[in-house]
N, C-alpha and C. Protein backbone atom coordinates (compact mmCIF):
# COMPACT_ATOMS: atom_id res chain seq x y z
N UNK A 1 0.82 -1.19 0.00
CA UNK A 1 0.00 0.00 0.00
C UNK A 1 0.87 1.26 0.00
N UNK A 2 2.24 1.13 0.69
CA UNK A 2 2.63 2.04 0.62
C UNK A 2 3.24 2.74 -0.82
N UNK A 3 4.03 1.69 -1.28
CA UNK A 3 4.53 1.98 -2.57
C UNK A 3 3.11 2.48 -3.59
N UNK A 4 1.90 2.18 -3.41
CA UNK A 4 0.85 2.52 -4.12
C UNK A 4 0.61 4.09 -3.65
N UNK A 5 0.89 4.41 -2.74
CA UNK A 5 1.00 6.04 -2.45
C UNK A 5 2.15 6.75 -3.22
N UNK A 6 3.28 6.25 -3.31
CA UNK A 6 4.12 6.32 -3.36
C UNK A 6 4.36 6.85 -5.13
N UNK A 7 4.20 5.84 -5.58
CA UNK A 7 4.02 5.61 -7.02
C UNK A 7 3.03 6.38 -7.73
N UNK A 8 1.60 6.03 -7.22
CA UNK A 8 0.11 6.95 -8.15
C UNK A 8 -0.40 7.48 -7.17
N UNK A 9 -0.73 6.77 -6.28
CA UNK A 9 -1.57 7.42 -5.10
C UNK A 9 -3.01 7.86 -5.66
N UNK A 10 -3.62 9.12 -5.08
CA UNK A 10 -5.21 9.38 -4.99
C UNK A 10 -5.23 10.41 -6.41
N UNK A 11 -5.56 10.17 -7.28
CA UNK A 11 -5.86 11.15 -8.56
C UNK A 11 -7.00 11.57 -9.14
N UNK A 12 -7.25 12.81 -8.73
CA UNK A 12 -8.51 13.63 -9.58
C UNK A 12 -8.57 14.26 -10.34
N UNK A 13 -9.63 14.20 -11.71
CA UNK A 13 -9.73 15.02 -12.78
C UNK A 13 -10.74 16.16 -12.26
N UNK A 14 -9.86 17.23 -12.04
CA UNK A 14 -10.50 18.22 -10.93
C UNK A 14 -11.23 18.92 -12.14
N UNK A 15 -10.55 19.27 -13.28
CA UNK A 15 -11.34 19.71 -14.33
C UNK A 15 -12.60 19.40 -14.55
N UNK A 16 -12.05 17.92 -15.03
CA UNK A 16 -13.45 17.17 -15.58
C UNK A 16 -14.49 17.18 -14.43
N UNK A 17 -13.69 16.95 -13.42
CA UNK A 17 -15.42 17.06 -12.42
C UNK A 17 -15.88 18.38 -12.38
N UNK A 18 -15.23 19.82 -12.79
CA UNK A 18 -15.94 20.98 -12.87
C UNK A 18 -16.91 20.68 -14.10
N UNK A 19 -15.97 20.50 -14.95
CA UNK A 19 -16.94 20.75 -16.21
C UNK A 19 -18.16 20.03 -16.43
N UNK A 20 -18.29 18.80 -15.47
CA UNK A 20 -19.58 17.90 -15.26
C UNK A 20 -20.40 18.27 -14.35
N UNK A 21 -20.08 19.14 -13.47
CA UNK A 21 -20.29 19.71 -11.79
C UNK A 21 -19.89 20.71 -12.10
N UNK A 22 -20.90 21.96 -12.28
CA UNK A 22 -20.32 24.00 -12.38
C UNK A 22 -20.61 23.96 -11.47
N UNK A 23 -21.42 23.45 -10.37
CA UNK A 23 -21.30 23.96 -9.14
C UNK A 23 -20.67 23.45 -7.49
N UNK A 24 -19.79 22.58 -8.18
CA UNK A 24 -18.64 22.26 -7.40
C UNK A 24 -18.08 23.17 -6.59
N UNK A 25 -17.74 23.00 -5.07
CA UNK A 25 -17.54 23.67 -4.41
C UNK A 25 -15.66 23.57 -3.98
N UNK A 26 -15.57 24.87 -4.31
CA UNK A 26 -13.94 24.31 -3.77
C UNK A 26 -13.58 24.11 -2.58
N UNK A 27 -12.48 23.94 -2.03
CA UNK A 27 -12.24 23.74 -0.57
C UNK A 27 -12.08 25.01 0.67
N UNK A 28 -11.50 25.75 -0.55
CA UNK A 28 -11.20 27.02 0.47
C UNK A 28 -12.71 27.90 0.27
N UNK A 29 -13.74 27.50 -0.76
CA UNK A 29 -15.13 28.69 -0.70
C UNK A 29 -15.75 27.73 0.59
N UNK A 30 -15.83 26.70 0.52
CA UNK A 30 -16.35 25.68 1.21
C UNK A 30 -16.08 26.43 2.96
N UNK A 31 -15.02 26.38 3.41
CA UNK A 31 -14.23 26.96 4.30
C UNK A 31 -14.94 28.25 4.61
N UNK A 32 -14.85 29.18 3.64
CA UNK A 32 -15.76 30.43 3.94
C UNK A 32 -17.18 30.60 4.59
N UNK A 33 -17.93 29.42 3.58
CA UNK A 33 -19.14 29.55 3.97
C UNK A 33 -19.32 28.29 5.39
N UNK A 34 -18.21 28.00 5.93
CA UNK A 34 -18.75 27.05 6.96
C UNK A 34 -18.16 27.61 8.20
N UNK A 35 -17.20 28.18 8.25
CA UNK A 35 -17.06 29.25 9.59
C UNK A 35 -17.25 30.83 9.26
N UNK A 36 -18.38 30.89 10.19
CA UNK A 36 -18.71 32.55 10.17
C UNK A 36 -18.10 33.07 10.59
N UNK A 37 -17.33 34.21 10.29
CA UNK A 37 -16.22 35.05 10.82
C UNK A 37 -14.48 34.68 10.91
N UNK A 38 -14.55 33.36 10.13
CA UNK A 38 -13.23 33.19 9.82
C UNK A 38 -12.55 33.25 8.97
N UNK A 39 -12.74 34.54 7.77
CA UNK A 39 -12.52 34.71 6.81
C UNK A 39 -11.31 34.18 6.44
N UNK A 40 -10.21 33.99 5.31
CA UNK A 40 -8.70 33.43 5.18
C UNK A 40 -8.68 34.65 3.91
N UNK A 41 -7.64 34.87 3.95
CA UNK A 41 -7.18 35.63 2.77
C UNK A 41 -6.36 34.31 2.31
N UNK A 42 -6.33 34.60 0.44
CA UNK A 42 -5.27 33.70 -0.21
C UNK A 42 -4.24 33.54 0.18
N UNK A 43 -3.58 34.88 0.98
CA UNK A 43 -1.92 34.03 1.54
C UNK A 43 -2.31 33.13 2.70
N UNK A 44 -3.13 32.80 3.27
CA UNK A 44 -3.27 32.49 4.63
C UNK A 44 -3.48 33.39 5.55
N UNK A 45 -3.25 34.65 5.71
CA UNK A 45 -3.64 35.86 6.77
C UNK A 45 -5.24 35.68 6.84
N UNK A 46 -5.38 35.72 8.14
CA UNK A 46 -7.03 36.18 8.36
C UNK A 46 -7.11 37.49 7.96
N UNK A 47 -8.44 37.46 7.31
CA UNK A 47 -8.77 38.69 6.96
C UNK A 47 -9.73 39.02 8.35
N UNK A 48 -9.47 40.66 8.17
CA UNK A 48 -10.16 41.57 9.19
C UNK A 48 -11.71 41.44 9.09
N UNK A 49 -12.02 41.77 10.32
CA UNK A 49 -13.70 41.40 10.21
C UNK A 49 -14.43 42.93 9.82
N UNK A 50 -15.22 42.39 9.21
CA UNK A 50 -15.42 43.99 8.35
C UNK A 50 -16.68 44.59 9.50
N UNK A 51 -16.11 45.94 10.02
CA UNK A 51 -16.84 46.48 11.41
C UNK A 51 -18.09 47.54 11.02
């Protein structure tokens, strides 16, 4: 099993599942909408809570 990680491991046609699925959710929108007030900016910085 290990060498099977190793070698191919877990592979997704992230495309193809958009283009079959437009409303595929990515990981980091996913993230947004599941903690309120924990916004992430793209570098990783929390973003400020808008007052």
């Amino acid at each position: 099993m290990f060498d099977w990680f190793a070698e191919s491991g877990y592979a997704a046609d992230v495309a193809g599942l958009r283009s079959r699925y437009p409303g595929l959710t990515r990981f980091e929108d996913y993230l947004r909408l599941s903690v309120p007030g924990e916004a992430v900016r793209r570098d990783g910085e929390q973003a400020k809570a808008k007052e």
